[in-house]
Protein backbone atom coordinates (compact mmCIF):
# COMPACT_ATOMS: atom_id res chain seq x y z
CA UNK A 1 127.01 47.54 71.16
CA UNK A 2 127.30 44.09 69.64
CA UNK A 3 128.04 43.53 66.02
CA UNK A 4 128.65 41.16 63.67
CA UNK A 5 132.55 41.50 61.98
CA UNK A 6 133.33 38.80 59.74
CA UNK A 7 136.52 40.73 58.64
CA UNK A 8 140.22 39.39 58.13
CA UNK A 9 142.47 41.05 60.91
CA UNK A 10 146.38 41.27 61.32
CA UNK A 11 147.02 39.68 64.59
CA UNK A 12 149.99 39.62 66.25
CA UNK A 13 150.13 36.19 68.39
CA UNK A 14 152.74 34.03 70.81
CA UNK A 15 153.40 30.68 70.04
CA UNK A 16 154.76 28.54 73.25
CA UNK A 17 154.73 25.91 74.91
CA UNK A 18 151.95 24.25 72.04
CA UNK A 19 150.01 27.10 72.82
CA UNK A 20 148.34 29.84 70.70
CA UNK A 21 147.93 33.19 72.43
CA UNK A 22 146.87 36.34 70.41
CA UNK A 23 148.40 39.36 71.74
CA UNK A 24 147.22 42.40 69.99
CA UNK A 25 144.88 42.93 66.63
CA UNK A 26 144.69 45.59 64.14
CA UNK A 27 141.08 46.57 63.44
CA UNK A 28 139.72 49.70 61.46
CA UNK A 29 142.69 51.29 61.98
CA UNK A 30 142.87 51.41 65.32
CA UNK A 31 145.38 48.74 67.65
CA UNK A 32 143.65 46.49 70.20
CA UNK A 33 146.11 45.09 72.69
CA UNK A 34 144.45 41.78 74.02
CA UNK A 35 144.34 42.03 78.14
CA UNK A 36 142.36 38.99 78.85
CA UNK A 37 141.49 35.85 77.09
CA UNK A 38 138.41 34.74 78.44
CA UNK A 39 137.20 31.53 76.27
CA UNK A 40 139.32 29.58 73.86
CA UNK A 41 137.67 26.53 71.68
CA UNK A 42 138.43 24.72 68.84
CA UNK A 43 136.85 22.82 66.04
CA UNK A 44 137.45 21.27 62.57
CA UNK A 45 135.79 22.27 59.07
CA UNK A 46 137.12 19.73 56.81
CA UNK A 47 140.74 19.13 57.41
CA UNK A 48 141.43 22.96 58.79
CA UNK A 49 141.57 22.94 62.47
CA UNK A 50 139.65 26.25 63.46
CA UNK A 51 140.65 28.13 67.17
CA UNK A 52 138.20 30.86 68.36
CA UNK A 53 139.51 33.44 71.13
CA UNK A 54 136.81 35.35 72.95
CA UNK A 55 139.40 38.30 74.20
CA UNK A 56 138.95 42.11 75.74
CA UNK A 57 141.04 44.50 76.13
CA UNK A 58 139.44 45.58 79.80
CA UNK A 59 136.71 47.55 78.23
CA UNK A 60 135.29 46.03 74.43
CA UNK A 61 134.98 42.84 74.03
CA UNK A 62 136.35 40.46 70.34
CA UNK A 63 135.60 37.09 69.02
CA UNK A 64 138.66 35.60 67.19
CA UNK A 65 139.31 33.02 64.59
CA UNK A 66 142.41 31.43 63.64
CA UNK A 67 142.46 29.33 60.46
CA UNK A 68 145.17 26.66 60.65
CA UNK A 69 145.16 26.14 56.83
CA UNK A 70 144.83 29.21 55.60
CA UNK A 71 146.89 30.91 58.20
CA UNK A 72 144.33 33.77 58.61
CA UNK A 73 142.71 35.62 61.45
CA UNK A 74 139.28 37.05 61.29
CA UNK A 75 137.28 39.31 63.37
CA UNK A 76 133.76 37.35 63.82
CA UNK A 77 131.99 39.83 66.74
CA UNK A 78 132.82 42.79 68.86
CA UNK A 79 131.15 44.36 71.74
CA UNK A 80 132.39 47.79 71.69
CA UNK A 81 130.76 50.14 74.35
């Protein structure tokens, strides 16, 4: 089922190699360990530089968004079967 988020998350994430790689997400309680990244794009609103993950964790699927100026993570969409 698809649904719209728009929640802040706690994400844990890998920096290397100028690379940003989220690893696993707390959502609703519950962990999500992130098993495949399958889409990464970036954009700017104003000065922030924006990253958006679409990730799944082999069976529901997340859109991500990492906030370079604020430093915060939020859940935009899930599809959760």
């Amino acid at each position: 089922m698809f649904s719209q988020i728009d929640e802040p998350i706690d994400v844990i994430a890998k920096f290397s190699k100028n690379k940003l790689t989220p690893v696993k997400f707390l959502w609703g309680g519950r962990e999500y360990l992130v098993r495949k990244i399958n889409l990464t794009w970036s954009s700017f609103e104003g000065r922030s530089k924006i990253y958006y993950f679409a990730v799944s964790d082999n069976v529901n699927c997340f859109k991500l968004r990492f906030d370079t100026e604020s430093l915060r993570w939020t859940l935009l969409e899930s599809y959760v079967e």
